[in-house]
Protein backbone atom coordinates (compact mmCIF):
# COMPACT_ATOMS: atom_id res chain seq x y z
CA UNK A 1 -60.47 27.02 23.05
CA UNK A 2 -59.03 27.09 26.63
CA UNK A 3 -58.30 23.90 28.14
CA UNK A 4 -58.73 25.11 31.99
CA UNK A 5 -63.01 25.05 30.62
CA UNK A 6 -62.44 21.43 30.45
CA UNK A 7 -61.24 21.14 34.08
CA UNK A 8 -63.65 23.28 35.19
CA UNK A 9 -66.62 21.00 33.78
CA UNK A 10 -64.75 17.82 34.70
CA UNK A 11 -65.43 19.45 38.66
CA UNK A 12 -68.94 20.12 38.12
CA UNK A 13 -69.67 16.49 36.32
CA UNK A 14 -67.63 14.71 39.25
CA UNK A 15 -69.43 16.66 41.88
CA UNK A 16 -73.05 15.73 40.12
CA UNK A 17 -71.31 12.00 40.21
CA UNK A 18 -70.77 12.06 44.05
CA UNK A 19 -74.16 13.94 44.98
CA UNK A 20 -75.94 11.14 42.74
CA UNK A 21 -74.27 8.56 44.97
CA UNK A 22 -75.01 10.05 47.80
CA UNK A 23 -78.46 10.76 47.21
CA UNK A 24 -78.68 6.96 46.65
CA UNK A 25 -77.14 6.68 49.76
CA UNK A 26 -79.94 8.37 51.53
CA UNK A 27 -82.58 7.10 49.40
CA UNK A 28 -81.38 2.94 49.97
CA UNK A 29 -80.81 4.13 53.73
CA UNK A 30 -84.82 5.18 53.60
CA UNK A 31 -85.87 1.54 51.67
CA UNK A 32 -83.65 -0.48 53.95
CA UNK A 33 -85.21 0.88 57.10
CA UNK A 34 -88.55 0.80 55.64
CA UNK A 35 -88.08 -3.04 55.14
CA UNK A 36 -86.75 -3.34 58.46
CA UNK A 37 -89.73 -1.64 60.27
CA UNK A 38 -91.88 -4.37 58.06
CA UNK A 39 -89.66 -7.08 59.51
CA UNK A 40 -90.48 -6.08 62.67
CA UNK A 41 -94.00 -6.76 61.61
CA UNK A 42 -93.25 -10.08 60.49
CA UNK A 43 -93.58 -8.79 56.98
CA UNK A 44 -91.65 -10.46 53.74
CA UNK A 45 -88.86 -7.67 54.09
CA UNK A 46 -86.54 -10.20 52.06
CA UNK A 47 -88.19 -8.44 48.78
CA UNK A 48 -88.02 -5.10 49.76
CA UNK A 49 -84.52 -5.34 51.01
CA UNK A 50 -83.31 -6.02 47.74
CA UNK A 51 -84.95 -3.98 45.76
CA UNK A 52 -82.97 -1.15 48.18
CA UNK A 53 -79.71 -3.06 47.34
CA UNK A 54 -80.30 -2.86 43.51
CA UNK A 55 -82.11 0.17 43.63
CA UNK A 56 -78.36 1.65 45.32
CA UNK A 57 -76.68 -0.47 42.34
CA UNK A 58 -78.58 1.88 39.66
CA UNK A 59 -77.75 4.60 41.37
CA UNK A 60 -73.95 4.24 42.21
CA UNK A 61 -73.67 2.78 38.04
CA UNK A 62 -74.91 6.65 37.23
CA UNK A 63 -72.36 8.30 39.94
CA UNK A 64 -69.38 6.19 38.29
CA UNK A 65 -70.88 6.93 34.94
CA UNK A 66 -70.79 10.99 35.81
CA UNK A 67 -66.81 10.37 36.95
CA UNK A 68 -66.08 8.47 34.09
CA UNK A 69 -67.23 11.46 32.17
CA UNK A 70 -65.25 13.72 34.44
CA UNK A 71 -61.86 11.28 34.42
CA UNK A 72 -62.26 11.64 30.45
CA UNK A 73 -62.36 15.39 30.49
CA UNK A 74 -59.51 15.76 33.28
CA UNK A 75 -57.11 13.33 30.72
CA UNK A 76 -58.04 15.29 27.64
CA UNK A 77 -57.17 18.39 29.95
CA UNK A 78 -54.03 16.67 31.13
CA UNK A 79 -53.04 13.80 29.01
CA UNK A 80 -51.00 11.89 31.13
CA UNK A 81 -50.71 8.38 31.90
CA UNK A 82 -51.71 7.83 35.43
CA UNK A 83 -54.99 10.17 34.53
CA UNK A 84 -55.17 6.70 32.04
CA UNK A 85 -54.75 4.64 34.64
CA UNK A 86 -57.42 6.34 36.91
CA UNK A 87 -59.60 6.34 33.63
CA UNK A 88 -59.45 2.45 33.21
CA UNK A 89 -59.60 1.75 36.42
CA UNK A 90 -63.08 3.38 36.63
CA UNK A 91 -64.07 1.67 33.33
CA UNK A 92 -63.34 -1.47 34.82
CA UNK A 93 -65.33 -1.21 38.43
CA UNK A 94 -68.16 -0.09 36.44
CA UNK A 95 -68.02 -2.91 33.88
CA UNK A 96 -67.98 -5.61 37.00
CA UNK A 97 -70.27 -3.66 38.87
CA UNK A 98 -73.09 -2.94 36.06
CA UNK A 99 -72.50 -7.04 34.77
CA UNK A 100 -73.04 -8.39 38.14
CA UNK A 101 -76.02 -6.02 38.86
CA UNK A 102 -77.29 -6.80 35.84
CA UNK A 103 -77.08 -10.96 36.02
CA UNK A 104 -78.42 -10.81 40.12
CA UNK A 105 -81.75 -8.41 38.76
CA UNK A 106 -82.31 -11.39 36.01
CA UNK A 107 -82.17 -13.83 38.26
CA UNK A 108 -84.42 -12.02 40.80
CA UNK A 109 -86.65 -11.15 38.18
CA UNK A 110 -86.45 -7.66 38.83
């Protein structure tokens, strides 16, 4: 099997990773300004503005999951060992970002 298929994918699955993130982008933008019309209306907005933050959270942990995929498919493609570095690198922002999500929803009892 051709390796240039694998590089090819990789593209598509990081390009799904950055349109997920910024769809959650424009999704949190639409919460956040929805709970800062309700502030204006002396509305709890405190609630609603962080279910926008962790709503962003879940989506930004599936855009880094989609480049992790691609980053694993570019170093199988090229096997070198800054691709390695770029690979752990992304495994570790993940890791912080998905454990601290994770403990701040418990505790908001989200």
């Amino acid at each position: 099997m051709n390796l240039d298929i694998y590089n090819t994918i990789a593209i598509c699955v990081s390009v799904a990773g950055s349109v997920i993130i910024i769809w959650g982008v424009l999704v949190t933008l639409f919460y956040f300004l929805k709970a800062e019309i309700s502030a204006f209306k002396n509305d709890d907005s405190l609630k609603k503005r962080e279910f926008a933050r962790f709503n962003f959270g879940t989506y930004l942990l599936l855009g880094l999951d989609f480049m992790l995929a691609a980053d694993i498919l570019h170093t199988i493609h090229n096997p070198v060992l800054s691709e390695l570095y770029v690979l752990a690198a992304i495994v570790a922002i993940r890791s912080v970002i998905s454990f601290f999500l994770t403990r701040e929803m418990k505790e908001a009892n989200l």
